[in-house]
N, C-alpha and C. Protein backbone atom coordinates (compact mmCIF):
# COMPACT_ATOMS: atom_id res chain seq x y z
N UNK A 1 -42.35 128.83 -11.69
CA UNK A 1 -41.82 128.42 -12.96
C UNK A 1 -40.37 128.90 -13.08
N UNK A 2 -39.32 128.31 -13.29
CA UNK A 2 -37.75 128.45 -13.69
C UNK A 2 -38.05 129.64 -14.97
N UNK A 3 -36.92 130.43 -14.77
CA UNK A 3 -37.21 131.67 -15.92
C UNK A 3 -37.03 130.82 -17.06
N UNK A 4 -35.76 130.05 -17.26
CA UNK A 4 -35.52 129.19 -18.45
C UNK A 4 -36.42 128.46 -19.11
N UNK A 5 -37.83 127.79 -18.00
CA UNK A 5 -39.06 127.27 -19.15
C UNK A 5 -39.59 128.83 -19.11
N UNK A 6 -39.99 129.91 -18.86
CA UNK A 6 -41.16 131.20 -19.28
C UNK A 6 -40.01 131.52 -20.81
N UNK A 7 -38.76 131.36 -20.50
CA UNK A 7 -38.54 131.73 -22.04
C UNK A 7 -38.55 130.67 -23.48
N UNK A 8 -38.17 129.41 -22.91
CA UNK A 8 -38.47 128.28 -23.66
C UNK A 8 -40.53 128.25 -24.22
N UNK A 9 -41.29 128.82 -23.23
CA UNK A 9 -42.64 128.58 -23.53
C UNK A 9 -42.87 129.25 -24.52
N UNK A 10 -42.02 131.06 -24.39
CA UNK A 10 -42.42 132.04 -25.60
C UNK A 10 -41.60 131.24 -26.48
N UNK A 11 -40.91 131.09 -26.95
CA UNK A 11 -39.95 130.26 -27.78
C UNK A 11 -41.21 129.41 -28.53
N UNK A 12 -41.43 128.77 -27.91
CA UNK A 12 -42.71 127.43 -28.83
C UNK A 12 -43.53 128.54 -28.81
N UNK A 13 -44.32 130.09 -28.55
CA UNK A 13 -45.42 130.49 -28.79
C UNK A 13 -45.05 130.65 -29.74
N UNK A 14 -43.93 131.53 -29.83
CA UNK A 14 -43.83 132.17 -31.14
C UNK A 14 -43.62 131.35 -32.18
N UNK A 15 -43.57 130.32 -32.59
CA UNK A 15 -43.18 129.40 -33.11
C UNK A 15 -44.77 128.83 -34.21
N UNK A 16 -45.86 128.47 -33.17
CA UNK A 16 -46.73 127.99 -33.30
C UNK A 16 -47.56 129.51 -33.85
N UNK A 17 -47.59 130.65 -33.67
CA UNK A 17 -48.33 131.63 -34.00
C UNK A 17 -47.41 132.28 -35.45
N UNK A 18 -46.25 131.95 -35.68
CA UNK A 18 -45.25 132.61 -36.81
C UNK A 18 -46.00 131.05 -38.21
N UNK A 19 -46.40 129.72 -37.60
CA UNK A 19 -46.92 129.12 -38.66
C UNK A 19 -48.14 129.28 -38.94
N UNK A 20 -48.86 129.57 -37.95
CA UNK A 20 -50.51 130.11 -38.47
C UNK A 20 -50.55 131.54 -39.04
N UNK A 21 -49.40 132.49 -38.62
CA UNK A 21 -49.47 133.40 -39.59
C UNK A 21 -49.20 133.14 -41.23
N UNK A 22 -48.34 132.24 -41.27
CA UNK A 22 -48.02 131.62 -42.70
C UNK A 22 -48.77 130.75 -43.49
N UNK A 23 -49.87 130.47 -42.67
CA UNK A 23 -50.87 129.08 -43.22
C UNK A 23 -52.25 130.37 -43.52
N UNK A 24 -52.24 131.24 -42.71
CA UNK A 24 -52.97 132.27 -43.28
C UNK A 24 -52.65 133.24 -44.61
N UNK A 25 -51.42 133.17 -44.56
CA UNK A 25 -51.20 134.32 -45.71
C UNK A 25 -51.52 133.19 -46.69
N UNK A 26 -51.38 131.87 -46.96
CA UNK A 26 -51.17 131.04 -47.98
C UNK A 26 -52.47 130.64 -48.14
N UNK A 27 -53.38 130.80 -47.28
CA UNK A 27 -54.99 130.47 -47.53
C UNK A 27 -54.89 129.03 -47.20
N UNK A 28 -53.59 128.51 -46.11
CA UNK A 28 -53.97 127.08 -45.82
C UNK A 28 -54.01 126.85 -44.47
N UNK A 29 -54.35 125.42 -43.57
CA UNK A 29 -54.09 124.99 -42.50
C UNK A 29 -52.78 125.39 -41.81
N UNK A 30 -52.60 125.59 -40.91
CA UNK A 30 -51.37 125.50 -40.13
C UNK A 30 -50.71 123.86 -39.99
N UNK A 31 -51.40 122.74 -40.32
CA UNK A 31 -50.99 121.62 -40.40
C UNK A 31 -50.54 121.51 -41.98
N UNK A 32 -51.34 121.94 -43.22
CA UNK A 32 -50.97 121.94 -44.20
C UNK A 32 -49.12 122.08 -44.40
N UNK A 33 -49.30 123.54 -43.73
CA UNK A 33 -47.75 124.26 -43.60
C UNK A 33 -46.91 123.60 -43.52
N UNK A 34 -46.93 122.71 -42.05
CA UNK A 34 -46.25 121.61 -41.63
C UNK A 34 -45.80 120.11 -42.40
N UNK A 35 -47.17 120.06 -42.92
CA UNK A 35 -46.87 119.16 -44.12
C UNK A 35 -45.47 119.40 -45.21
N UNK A 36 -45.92 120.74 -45.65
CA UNK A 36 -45.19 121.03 -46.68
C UNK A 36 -43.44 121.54 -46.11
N UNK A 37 -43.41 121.67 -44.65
CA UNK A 37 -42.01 121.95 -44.78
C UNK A 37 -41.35 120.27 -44.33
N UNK A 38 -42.32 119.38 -43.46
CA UNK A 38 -41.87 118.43 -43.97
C UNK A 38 -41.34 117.37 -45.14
N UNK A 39 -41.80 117.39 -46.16
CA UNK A 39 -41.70 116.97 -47.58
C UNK A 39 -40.27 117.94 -48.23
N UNK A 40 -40.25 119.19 -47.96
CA UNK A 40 -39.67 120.15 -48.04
C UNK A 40 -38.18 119.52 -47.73
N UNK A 41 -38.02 118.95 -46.12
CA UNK A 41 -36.92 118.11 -45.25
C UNK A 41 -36.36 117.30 -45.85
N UNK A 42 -37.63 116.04 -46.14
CA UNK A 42 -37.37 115.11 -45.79
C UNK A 42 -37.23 114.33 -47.34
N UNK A 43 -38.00 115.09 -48.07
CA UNK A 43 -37.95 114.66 -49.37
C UNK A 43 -39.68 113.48 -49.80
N UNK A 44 -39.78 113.22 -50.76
CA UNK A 44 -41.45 112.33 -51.38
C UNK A 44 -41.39 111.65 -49.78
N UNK A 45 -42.86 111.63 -49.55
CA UNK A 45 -43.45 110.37 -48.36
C UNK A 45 -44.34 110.10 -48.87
N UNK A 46 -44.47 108.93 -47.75
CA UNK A 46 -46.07 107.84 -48.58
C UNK A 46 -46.86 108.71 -47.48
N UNK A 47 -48.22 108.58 -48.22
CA UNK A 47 -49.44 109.14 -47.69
C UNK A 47 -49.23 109.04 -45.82
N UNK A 48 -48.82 107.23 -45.69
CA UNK A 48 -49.54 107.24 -44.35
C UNK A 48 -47.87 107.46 -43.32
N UNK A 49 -46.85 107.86 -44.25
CA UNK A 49 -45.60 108.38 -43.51
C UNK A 49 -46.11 109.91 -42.52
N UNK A 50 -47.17 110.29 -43.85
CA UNK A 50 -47.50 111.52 -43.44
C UNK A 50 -47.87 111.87 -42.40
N UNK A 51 -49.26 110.95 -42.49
CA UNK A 51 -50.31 110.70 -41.50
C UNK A 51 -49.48 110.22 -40.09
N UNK A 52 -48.45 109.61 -39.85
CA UNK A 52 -48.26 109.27 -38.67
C UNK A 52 -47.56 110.27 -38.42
N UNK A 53 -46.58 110.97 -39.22
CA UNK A 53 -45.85 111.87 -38.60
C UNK A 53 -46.51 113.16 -38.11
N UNK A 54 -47.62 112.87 -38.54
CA UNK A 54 -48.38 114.69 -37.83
C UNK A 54 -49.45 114.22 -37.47
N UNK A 55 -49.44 112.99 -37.02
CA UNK A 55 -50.85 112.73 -36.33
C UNK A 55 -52.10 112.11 -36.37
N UNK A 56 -51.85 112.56 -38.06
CA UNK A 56 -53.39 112.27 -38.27
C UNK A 56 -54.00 110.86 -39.16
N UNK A 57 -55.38 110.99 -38.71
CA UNK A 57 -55.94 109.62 -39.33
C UNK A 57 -55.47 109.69 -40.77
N UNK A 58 -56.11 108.56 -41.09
CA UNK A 58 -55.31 108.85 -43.11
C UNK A 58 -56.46 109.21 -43.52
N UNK A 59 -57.43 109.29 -43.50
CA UNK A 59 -58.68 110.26 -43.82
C UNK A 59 -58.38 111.46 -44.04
N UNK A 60 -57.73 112.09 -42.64
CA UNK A 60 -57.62 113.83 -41.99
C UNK A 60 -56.57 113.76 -43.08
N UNK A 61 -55.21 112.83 -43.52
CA UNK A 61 -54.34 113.25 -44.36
C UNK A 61 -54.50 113.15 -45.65
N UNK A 62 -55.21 112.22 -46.07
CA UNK A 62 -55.82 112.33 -47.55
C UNK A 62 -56.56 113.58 -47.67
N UNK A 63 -57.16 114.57 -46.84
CA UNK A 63 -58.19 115.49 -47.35
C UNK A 63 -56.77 116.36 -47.54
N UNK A 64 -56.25 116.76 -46.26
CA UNK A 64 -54.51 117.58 -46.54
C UNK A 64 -54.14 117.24 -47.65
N UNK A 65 -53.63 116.17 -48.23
CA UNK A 65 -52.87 115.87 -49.11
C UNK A 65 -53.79 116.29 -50.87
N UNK A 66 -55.17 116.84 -50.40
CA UNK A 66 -56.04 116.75 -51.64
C UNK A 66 -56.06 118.78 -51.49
N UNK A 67 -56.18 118.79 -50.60
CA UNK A 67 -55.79 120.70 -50.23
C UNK A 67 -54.45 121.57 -50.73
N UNK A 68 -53.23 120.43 -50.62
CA UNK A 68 -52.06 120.77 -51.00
C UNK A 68 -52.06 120.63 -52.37
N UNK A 69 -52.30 119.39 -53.02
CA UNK A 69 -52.31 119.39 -54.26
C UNK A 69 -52.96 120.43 -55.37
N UNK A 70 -54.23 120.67 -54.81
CA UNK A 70 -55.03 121.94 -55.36
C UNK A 70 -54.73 123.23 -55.52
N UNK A 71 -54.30 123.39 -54.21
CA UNK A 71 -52.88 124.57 -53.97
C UNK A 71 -52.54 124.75 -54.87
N UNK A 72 -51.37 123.52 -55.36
CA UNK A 72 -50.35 123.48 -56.71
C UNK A 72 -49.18 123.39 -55.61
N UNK A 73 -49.16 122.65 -54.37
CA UNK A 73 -47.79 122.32 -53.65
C UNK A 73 -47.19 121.36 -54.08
N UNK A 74 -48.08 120.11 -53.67
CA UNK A 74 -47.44 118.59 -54.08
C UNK A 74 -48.44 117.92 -55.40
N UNK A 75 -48.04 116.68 -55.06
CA UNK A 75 -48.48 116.17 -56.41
C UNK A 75 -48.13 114.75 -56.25
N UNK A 76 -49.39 113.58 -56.45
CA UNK A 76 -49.01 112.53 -56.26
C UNK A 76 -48.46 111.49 -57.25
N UNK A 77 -47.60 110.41 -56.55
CA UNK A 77 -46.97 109.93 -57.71
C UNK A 77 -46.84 108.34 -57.21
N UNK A 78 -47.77 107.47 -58.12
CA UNK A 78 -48.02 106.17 -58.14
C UNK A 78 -46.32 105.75 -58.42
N UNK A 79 -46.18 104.40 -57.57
CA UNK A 79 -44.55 103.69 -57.74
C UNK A 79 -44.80 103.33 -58.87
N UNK A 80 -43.34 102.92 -59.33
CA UNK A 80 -42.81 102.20 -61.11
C UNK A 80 -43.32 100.60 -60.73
N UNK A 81 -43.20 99.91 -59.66
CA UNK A 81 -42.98 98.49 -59.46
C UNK A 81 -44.26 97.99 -58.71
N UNK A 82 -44.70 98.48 -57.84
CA UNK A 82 -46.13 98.84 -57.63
C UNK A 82 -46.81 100.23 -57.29
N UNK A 83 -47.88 99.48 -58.51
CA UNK A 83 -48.93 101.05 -58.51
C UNK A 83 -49.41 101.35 -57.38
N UNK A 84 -50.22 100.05 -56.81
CA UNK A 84 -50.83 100.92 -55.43
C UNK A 84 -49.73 101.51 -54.82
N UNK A 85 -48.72 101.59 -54.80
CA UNK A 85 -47.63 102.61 -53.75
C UNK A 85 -47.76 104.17 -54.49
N UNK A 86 -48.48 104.98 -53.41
CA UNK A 86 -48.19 106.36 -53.84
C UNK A 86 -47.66 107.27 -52.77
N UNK A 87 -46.82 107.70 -53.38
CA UNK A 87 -45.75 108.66 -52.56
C UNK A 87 -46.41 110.36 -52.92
N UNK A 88 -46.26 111.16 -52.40
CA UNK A 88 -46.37 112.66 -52.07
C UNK A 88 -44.39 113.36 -52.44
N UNK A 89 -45.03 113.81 -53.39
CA UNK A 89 -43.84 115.03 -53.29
C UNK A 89 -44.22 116.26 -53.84
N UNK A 90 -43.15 117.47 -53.67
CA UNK A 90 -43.24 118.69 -53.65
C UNK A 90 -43.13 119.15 -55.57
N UNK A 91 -43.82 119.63 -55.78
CA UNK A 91 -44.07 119.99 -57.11
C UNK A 91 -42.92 121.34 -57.31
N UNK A 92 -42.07 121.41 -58.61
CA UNK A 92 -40.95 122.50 -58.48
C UNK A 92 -41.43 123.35 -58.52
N UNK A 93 -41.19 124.43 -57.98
CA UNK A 93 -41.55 125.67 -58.05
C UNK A 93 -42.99 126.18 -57.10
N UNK A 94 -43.35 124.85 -56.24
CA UNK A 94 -44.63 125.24 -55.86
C UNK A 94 -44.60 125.63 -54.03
N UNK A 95 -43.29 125.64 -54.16
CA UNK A 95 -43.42 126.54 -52.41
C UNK A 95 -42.80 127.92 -52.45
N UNK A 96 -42.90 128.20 -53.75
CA UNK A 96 -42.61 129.95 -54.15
C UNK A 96 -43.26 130.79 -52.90
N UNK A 97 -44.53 130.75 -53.23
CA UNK A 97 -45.38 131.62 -52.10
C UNK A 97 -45.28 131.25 -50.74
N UNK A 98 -44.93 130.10 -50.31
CA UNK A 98 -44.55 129.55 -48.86
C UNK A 98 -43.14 130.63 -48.88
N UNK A 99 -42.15 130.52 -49.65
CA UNK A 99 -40.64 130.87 -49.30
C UNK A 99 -41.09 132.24 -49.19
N UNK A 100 -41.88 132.99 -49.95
CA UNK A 100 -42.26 134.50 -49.99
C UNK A 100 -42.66 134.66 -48.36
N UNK A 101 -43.19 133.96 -48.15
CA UNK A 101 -44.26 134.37 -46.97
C UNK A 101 -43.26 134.29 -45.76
N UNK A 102 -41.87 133.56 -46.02
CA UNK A 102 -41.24 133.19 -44.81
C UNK A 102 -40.13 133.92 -45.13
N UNK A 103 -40.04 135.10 -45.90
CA UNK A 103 -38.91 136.04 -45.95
C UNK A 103 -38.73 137.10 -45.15
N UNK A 104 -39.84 137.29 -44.54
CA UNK A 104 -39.60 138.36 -43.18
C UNK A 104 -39.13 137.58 -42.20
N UNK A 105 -39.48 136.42 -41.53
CA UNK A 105 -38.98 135.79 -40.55
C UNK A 105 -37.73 135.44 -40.97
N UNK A 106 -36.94 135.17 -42.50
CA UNK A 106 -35.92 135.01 -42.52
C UNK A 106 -35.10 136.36 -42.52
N UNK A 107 -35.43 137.45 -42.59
CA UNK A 107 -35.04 138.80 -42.32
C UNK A 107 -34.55 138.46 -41.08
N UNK A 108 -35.72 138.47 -40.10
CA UNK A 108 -35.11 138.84 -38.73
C UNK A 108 -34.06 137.48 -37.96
N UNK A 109 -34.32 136.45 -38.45
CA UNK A 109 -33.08 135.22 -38.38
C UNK A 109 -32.02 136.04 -38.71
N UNK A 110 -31.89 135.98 -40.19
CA UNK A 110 -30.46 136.50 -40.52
C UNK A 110 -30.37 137.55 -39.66
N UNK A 111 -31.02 138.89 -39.32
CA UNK A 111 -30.04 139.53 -38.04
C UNK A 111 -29.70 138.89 -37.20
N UNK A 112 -30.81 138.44 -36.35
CA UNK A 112 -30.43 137.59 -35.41
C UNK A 112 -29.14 136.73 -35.36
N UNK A 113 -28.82 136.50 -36.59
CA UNK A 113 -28.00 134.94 -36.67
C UNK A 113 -26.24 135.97 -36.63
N UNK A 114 -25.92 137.86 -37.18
CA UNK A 114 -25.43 138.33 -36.95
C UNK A 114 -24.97 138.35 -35.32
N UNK A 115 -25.62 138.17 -34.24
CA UNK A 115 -25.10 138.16 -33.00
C UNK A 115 -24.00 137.16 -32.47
N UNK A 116 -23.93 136.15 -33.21
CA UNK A 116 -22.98 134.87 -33.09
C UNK A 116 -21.90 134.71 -33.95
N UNK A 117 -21.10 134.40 -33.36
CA UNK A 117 -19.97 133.82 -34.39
C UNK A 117 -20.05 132.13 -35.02
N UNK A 118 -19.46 131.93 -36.08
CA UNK A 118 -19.45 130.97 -37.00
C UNK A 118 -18.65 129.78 -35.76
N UNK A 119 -18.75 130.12 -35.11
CA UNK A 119 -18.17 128.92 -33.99
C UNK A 119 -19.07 128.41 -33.01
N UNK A 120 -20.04 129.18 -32.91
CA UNK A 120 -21.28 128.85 -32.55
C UNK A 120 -22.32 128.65 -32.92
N UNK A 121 -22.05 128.44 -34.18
CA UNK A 121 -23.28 127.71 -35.31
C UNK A 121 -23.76 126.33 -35.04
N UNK A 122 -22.56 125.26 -34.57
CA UNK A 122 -22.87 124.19 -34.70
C UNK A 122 -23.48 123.58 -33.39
N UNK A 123 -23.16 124.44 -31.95
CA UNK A 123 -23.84 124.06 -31.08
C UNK A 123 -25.44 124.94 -30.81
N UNK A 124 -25.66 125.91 -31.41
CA UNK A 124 -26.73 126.47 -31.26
C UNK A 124 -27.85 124.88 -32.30
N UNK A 125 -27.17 124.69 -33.85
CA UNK A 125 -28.09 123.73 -34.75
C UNK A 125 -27.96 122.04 -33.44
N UNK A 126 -27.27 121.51 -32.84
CA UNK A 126 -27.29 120.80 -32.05
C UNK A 126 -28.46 120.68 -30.91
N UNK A 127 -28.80 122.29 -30.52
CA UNK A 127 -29.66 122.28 -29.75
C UNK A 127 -31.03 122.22 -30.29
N UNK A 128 -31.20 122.97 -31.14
CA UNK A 128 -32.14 122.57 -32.17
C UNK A 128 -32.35 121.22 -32.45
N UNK A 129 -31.65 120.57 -32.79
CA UNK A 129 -31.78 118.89 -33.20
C UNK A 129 -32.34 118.01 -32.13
N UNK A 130 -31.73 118.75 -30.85
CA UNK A 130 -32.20 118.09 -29.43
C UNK A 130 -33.31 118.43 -28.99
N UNK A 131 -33.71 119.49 -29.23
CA UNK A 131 -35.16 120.11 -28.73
C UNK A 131 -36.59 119.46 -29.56
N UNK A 132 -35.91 119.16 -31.09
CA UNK A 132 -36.89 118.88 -31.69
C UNK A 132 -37.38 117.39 -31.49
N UNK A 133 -35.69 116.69 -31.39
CA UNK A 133 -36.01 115.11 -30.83
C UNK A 133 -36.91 115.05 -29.59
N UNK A 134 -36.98 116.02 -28.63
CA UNK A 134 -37.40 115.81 -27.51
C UNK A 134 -38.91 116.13 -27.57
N UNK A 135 -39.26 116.77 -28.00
CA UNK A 135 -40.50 117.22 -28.60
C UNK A 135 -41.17 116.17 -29.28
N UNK A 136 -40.91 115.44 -30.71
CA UNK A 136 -41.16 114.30 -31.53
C UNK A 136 -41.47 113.10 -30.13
N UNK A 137 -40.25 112.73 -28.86
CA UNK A 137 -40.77 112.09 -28.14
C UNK A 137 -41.34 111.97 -27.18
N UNK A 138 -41.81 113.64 -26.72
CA UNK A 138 -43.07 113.65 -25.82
C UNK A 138 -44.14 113.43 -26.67
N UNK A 139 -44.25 114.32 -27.73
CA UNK A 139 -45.67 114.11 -28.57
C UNK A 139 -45.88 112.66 -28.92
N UNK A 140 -44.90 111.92 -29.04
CA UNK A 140 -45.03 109.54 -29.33
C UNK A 140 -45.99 109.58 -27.71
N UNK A 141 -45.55 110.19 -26.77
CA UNK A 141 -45.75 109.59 -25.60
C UNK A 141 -47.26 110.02 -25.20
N UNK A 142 -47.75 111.44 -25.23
CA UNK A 142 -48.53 111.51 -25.12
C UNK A 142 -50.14 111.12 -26.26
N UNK A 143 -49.22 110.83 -27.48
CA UNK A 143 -50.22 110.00 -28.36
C UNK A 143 -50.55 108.96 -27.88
N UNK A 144 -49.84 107.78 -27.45
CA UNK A 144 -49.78 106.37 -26.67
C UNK A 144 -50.77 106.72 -25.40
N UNK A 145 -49.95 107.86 -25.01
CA UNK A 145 -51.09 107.62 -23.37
C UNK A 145 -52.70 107.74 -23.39
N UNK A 146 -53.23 106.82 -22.93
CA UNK A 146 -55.14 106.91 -22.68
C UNK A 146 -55.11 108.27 -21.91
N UNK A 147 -56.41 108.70 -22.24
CA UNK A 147 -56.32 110.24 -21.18
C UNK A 147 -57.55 109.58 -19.95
């Protein structure tokens, strides 16, 4: 293995174990989480925006989307022009305890983020943007592929 993927692999561990620590403190899914920092991004989605973007049947995302709401995260909201259109958005004030829970990891960012200069902000967020695109299109690919 190239040292550059053994550190890229811890990179995604830690990644994937820093959101199940957070889906635990919050008493939710680790997909829930995901939900909510998507909406968080991206701003209201329709139910089945949801559902494709993380995977799941619209069943698996209607029960999510009925977990979050109960929470007190999101909150659904029938369209002005048509009713059957219902969109998902983030209720104010209701990722208080999400932002709480992600203030130690933003502790150690902000040191972290002390090691760099403001000139290397924009290619470090670049790589980020690229890693995540690349990721979004292995996961299209291996959804598509029959096993």
């Amino acid at each position: 293995m190239h040292p550059g993927e053994a550190v890229f692999r811890e990179f995604l561990i830690s990644i994937v174990l820093h959101n199940e620590a957070v889906a635990d403190r919050l008493g939710l899914q680790p997909v829930d989480v995901a939900a909510t920092m998507l909406l968080e991004t991206r701003g209201p989605l329709a139910v089945g925006a949801i559902a494709e973007e993380l995977g799941l049947p619209s069943a698996s995302a209607t029960r999510l989307i009925d977990r979050l709401e109960k929470a007190g995260y999101v909150r659904r909201v029938r369209g002005e022009r048509d009713r059957r259109t219902i969109t998902v958005e983030l209720v104010e004030g209701g990722l208080d305890d999400y932002h709480a829970a992600c203030a130690t990891s933003r502790r150690h960012l902000d040191a972290l983020a002390l090691r760099y200069g403001p000139e290397q902000a924009p290619l470090l967020l670049d790589m980020f943007a690229r890693v995540a695109e690349a990721h979004r299109s292995a996961t299209a690919e291996l959804r598509q592929a029959t096993p």
